[in-house]
PDB file of N, CA and C in Angstrom:
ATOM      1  N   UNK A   1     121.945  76.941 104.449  1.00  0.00           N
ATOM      2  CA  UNK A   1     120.755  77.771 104.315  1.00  0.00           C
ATOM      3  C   UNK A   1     121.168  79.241 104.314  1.00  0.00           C
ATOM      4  N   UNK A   2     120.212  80.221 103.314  1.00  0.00           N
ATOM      5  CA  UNK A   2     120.664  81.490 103.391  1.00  0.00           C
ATOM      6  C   UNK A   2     120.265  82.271 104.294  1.00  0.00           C
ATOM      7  N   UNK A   3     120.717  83.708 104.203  1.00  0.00           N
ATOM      8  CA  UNK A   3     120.152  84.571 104.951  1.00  0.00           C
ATOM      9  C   UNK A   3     118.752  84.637 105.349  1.00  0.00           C
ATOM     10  N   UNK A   4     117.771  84.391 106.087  1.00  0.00           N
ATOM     11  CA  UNK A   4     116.642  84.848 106.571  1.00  0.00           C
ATOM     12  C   UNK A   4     116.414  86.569 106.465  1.00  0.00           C
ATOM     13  N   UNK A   5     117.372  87.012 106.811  1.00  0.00           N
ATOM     14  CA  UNK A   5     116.762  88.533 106.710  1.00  0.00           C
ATOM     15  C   UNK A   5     118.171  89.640 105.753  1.00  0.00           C
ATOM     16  N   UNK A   6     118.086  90.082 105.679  1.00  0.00           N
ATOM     17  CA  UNK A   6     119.323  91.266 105.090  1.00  0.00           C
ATOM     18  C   UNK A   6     118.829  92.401 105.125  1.00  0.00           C
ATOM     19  N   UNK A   7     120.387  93.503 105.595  1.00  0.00           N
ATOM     20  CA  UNK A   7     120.352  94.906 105.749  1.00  0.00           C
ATOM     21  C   UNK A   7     120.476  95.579 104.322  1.00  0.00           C
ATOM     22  N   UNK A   8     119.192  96.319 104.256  1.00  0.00           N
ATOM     23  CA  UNK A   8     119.240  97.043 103.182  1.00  0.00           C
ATOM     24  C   UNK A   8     119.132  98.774 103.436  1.00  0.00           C
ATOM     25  N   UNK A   9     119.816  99.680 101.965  1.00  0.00           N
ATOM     26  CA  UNK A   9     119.301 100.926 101.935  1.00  0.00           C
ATOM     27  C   UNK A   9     118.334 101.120 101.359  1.00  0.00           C
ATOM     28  N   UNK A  10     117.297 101.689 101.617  1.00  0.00           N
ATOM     29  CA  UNK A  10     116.114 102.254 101.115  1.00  0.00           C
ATOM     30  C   UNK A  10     116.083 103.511 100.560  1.00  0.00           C
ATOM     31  N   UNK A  11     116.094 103.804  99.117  1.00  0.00           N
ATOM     32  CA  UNK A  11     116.200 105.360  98.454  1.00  0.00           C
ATOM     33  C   UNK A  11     114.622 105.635  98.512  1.00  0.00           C
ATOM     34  N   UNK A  12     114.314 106.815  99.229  1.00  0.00           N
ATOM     35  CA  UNK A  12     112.844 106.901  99.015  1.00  0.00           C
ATOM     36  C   UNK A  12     113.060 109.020  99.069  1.00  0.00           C
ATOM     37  N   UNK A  13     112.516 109.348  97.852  1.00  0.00           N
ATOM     38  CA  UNK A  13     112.294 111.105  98.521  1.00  0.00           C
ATOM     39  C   UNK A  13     113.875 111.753  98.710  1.00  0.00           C
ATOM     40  N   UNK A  14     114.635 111.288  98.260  1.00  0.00           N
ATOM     41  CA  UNK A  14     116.003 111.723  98.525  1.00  0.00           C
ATOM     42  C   UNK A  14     116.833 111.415 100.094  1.00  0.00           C
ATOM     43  N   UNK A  15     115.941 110.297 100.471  1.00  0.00           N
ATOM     44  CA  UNK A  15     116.432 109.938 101.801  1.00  0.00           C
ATOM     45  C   UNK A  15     117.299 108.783 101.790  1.00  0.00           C
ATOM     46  N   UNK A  16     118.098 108.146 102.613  1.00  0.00           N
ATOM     47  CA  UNK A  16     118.254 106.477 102.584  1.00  0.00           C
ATOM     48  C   UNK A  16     117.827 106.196 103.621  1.00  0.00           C
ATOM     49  N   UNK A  17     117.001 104.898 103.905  1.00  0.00           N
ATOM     50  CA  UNK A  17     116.665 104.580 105.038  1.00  0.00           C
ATOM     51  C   UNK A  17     116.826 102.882 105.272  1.00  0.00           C
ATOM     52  N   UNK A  18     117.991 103.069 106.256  1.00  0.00           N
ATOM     53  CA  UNK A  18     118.642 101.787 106.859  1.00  0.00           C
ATOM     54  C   UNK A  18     117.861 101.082 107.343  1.00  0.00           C
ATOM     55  N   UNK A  19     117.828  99.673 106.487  1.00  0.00           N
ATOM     56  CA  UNK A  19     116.083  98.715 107.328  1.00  0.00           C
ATOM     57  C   UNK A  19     116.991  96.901 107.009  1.00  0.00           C
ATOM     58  N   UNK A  20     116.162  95.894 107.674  1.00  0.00           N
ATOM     59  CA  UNK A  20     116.571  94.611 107.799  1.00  0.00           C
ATOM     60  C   UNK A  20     115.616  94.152 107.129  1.00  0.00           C
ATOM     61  N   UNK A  21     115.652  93.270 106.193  1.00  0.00           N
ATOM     62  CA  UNK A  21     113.633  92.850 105.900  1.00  0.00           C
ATOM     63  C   UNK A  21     114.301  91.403 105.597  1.00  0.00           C
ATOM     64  N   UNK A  22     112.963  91.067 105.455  1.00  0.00           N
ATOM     65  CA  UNK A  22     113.276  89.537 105.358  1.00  0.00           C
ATOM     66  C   UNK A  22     113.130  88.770 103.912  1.00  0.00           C
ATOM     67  N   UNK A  23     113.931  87.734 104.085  1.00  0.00           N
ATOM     68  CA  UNK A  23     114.129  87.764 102.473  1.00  0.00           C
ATOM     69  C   UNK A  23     113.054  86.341 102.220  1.00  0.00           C
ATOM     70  N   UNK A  24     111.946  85.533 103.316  1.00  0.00           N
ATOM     71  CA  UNK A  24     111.345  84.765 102.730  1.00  0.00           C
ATOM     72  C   UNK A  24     109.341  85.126 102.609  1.00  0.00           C
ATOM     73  N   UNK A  25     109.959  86.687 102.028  1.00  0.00           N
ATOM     74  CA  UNK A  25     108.528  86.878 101.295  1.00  0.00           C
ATOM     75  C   UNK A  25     108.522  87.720 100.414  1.00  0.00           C
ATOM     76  N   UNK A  26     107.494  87.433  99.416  1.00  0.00           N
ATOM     77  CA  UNK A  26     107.250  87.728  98.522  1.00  0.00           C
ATOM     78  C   UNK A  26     107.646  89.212  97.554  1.00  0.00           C
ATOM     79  N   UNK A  27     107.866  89.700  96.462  1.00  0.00           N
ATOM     80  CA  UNK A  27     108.354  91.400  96.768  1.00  0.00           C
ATOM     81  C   UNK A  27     107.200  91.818  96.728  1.00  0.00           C
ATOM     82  N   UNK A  28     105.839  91.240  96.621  1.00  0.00           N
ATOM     83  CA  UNK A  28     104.343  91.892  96.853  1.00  0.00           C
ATOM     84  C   UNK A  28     104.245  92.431  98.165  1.00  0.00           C
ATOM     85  N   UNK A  29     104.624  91.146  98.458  1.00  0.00           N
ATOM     86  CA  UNK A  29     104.249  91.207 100.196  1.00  0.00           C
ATOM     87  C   UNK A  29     105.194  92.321 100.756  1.00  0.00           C
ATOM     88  N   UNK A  30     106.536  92.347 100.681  1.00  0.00           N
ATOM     89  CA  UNK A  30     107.682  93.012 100.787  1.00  0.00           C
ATOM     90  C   UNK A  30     107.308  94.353 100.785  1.00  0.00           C
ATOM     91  N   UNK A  31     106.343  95.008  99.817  1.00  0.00           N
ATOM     92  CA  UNK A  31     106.198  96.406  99.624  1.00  0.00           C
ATOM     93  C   UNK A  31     104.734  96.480 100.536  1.00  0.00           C
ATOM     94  N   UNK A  32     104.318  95.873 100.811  1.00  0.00           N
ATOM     95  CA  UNK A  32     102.991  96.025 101.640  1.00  0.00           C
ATOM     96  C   UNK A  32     103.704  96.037 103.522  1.00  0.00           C
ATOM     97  N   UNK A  33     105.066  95.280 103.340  1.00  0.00           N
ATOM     98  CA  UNK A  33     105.737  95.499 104.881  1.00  0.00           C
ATOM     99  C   UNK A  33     106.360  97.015 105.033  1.00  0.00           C
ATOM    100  N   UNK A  34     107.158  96.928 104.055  1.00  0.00           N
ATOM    101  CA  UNK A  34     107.645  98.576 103.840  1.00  0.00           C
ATOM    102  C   UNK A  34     106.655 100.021 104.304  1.00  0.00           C
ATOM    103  N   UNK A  35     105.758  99.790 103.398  1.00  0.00           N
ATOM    104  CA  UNK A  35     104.918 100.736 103.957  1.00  0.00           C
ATOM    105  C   UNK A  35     103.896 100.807 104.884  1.00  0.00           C
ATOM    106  N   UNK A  36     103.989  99.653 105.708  1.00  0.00           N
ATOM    107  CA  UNK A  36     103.513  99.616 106.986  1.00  0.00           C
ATOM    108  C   UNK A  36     104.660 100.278 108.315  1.00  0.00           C
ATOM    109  N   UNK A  37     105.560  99.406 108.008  1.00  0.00           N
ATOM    110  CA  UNK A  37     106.360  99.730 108.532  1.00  0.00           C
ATOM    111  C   UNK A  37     106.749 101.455 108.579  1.00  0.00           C
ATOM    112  N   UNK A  38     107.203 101.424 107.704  1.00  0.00           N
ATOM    113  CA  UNK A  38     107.245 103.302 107.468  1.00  0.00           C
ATOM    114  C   UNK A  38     106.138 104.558 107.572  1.00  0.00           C
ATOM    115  N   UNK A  39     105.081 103.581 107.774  1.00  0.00           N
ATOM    116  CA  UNK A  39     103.900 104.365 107.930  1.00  0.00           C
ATOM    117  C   UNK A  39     104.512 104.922 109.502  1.00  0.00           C
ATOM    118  N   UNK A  40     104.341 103.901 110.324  1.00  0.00           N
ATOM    119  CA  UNK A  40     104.766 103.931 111.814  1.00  0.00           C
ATOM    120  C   UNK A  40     105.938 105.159 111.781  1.00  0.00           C
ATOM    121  N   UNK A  41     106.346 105.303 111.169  1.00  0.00           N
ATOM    122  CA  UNK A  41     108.032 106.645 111.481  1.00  0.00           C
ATOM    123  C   UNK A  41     107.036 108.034 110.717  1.00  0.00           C
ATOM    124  N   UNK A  42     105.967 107.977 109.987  1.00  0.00           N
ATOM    125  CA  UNK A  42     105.957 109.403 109.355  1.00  0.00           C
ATOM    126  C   UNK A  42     105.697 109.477 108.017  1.00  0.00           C
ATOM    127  N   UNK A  43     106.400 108.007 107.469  1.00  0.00           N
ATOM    128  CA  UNK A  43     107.397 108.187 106.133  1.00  0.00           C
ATOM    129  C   UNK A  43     105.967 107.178 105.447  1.00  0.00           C
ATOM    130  N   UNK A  44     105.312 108.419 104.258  1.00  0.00           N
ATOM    131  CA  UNK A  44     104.248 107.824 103.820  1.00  0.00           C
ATOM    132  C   UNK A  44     104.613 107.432 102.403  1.00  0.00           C
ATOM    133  N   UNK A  45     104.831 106.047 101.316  1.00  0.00           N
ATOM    134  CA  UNK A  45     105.024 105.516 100.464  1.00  0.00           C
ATOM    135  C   UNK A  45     103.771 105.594  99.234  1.00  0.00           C
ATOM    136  N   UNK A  46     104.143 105.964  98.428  1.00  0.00           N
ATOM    137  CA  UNK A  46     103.005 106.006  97.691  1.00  0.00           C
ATOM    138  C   UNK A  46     101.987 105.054  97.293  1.00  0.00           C
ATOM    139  N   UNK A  47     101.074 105.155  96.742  1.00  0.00           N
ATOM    140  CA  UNK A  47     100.188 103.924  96.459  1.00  0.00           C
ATOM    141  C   UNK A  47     100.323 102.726  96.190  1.00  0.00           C
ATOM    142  N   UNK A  48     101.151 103.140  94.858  1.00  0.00           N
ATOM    143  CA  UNK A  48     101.464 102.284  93.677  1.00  0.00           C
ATOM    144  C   UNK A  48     102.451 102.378  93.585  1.00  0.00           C
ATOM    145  N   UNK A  49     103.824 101.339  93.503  1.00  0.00           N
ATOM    146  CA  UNK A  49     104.973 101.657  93.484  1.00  0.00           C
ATOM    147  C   UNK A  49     105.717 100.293  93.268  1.00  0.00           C
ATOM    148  N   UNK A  50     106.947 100.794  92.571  1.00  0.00           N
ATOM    149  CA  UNK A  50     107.705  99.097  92.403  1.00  0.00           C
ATOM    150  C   UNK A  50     109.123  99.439  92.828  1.00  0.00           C
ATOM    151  N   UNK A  51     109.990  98.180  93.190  1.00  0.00           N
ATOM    152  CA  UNK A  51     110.958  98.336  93.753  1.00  0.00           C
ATOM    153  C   UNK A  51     112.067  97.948  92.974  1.00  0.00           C
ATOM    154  N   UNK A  52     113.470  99.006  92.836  1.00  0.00           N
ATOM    155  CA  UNK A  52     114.664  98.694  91.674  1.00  0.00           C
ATOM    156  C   UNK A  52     115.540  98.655  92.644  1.00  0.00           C
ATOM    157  N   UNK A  53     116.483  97.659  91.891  1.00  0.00           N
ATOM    158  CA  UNK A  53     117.807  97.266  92.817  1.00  0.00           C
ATOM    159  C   UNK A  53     118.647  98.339  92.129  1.00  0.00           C
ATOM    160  N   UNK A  54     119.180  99.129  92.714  1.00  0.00           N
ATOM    161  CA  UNK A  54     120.279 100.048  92.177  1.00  0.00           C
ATOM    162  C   UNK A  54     121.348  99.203  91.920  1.00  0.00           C
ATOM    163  N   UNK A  55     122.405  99.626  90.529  1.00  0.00           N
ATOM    164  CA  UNK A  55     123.400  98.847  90.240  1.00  0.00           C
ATOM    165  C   UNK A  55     122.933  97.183  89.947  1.00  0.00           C
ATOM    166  N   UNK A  56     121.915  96.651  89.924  1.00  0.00           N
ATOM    167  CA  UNK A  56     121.948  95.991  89.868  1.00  0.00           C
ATOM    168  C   UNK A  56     121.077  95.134  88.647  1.00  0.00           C
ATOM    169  N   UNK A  57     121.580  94.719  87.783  1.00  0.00           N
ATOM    170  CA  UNK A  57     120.147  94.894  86.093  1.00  0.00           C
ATOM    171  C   UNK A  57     118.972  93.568  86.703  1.00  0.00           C
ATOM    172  N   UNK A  58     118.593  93.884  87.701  1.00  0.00           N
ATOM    173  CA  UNK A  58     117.137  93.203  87.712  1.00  0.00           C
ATOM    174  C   UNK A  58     116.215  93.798  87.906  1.00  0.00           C
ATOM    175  N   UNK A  59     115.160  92.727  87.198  1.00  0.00           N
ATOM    176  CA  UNK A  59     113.941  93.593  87.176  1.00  0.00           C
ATOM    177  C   UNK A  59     113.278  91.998  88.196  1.00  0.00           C
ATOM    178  N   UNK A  60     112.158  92.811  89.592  1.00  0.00           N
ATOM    179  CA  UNK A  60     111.767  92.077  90.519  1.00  0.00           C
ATOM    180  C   UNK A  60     110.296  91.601  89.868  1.00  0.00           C
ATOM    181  N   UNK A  61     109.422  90.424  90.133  1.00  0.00           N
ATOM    182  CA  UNK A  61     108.498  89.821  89.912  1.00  0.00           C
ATOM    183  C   UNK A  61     108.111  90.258  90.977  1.00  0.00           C
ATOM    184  N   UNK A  62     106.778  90.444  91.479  1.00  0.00           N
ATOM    185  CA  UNK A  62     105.733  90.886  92.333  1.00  0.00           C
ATOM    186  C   UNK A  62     105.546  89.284  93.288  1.00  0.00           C
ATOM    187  N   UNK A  63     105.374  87.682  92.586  1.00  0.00           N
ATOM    188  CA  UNK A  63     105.391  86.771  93.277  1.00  0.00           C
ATOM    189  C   UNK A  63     106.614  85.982  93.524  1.00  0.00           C
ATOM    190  N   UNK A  64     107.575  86.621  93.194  1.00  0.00           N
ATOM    191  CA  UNK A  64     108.942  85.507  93.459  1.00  0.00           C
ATOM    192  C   UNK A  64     109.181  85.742  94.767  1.00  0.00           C
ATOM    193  N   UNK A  65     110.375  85.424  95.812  1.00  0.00           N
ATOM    194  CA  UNK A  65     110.290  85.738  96.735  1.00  0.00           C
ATOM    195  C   UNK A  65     112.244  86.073  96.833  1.00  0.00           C
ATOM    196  N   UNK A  66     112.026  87.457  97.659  1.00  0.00           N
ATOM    197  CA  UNK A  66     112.947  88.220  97.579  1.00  0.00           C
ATOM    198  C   UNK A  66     114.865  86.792  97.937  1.00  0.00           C
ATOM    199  N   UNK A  67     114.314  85.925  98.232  1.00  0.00           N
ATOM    200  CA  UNK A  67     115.595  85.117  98.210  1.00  0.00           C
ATOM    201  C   UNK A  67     116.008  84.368  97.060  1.00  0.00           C
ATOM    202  N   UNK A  68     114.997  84.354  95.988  1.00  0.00           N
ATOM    203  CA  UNK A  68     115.449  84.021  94.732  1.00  0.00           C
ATOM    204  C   UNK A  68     116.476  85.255  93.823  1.00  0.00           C
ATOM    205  N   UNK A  69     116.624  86.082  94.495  1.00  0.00           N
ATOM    206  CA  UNK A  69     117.477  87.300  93.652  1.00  0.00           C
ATOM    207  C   UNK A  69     118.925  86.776  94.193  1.00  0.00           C
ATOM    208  N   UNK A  70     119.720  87.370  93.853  1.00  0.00           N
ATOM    209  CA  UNK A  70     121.213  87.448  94.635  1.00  0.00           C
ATOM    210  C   UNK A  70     121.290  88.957  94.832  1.00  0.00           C
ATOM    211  N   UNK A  71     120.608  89.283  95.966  1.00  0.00           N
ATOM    212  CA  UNK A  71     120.652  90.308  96.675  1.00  0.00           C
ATOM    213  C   UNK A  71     121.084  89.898  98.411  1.00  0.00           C
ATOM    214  N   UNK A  72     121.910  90.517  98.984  1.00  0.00           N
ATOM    215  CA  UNK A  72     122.112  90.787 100.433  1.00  0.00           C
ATOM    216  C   UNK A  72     122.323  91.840 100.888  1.00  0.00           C
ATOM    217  N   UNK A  73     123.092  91.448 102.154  1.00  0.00           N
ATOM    218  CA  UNK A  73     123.629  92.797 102.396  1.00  0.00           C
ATOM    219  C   UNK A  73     123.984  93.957 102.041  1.00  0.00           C
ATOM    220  N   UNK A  74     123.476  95.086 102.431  1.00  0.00           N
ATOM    221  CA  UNK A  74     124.472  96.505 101.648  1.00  0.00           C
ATOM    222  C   UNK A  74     123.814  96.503 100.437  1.00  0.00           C
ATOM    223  N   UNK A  75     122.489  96.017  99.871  1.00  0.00           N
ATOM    224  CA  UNK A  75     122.390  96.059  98.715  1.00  0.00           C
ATOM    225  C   UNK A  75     121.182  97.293  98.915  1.00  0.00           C
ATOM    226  N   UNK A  76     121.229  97.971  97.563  1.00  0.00           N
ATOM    227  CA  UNK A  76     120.323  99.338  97.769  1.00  0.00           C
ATOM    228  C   UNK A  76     119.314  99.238  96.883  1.00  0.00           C
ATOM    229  N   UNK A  77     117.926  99.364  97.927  1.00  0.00           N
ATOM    230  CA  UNK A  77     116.880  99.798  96.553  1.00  0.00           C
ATOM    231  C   UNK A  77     116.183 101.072  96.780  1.00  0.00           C
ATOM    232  N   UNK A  78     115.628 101.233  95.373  1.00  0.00           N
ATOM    233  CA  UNK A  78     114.621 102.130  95.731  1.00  0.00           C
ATOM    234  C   UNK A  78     113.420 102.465  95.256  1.00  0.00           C
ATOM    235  N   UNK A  79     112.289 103.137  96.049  1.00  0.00           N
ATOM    236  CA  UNK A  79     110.973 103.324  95.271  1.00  0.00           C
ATOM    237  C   UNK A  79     110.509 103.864  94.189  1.00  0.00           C
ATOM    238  N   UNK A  80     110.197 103.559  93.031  1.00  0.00           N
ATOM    239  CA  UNK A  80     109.915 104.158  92.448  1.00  0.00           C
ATOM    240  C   UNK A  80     108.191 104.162  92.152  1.00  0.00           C
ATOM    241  N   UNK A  81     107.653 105.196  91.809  1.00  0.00           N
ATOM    242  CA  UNK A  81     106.083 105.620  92.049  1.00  0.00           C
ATOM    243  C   UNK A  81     105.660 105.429  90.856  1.00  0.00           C
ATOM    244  N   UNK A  82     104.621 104.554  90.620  1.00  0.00           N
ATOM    245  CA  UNK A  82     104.514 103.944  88.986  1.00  0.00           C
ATOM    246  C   UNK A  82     103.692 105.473  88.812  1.00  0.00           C
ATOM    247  N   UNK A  83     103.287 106.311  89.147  1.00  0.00           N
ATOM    248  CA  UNK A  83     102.637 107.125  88.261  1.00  0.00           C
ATOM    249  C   UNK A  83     103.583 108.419  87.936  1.00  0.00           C
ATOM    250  N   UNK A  84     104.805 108.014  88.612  1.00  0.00           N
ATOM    251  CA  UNK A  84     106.372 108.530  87.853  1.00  0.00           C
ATOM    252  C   UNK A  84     106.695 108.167  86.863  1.00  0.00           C
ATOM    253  N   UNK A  85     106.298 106.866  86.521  1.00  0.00           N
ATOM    254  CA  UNK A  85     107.182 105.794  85.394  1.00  0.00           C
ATOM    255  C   UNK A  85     106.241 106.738  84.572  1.00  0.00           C
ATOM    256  N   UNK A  86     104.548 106.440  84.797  1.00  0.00           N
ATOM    257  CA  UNK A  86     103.511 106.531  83.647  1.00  0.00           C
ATOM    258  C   UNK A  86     103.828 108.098  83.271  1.00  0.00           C
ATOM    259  N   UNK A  87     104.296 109.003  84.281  1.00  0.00           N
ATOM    260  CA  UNK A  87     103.982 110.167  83.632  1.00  0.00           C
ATOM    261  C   UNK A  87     105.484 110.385  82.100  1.00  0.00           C
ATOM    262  N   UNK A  88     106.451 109.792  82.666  1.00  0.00           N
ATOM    263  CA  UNK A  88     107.520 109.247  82.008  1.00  0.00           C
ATOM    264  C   UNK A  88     108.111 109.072  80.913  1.00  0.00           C
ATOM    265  N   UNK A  89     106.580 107.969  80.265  1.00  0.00           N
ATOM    266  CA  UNK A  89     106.382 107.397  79.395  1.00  0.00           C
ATOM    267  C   UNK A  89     105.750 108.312  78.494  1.00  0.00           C
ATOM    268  N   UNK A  90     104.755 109.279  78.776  1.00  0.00           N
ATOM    269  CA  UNK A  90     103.946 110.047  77.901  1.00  0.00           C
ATOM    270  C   UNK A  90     104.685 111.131  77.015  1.00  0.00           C
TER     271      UNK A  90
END
């Protein structure tokens, strides 16, 4: 059986922020823990936002669940603010 949880970096705002999360939920759910969690330190996440594995060419599904990736340890993501992408795109 795999990891239950893994240490990740979090790129958010030019910060990294060293966190453990768990890898048997969802990446919906995943970004709704994040910014709870980070609410609690200060660190406010934007609305709308999706999560990229740096270095790494995947793109995450909103219902898969973060243990279907081959992501662990040491692996880095970060936020990106969809009304970054949208302004982006224009």
């Amino acid at each position: 059986m795999g990891e239950t949880a893994i240490a990740i970096g979090l790129h958010f705002n030019k910060q990294i922020i060293d966190l453990r999360i768990p890898t048997e939920v969802s990446i919906e759910h995943l970004k709704l823990l994040l910014a709870q969690a980070l609410a609690t330190k200060k660190i406010n996440l934007p609305t709308n936002f999706n999560l990229e594995i740096i270095n790494k060419p995947l793109r995450l599904s909103e219902r898969k669940l973060l243990r279907d990736y081959p992501i662990g340890d040491g692996d880095q993501l970060r936020i990106i603010s969809t009304e970054s992408l949208k302004e982006q795109m224009e």
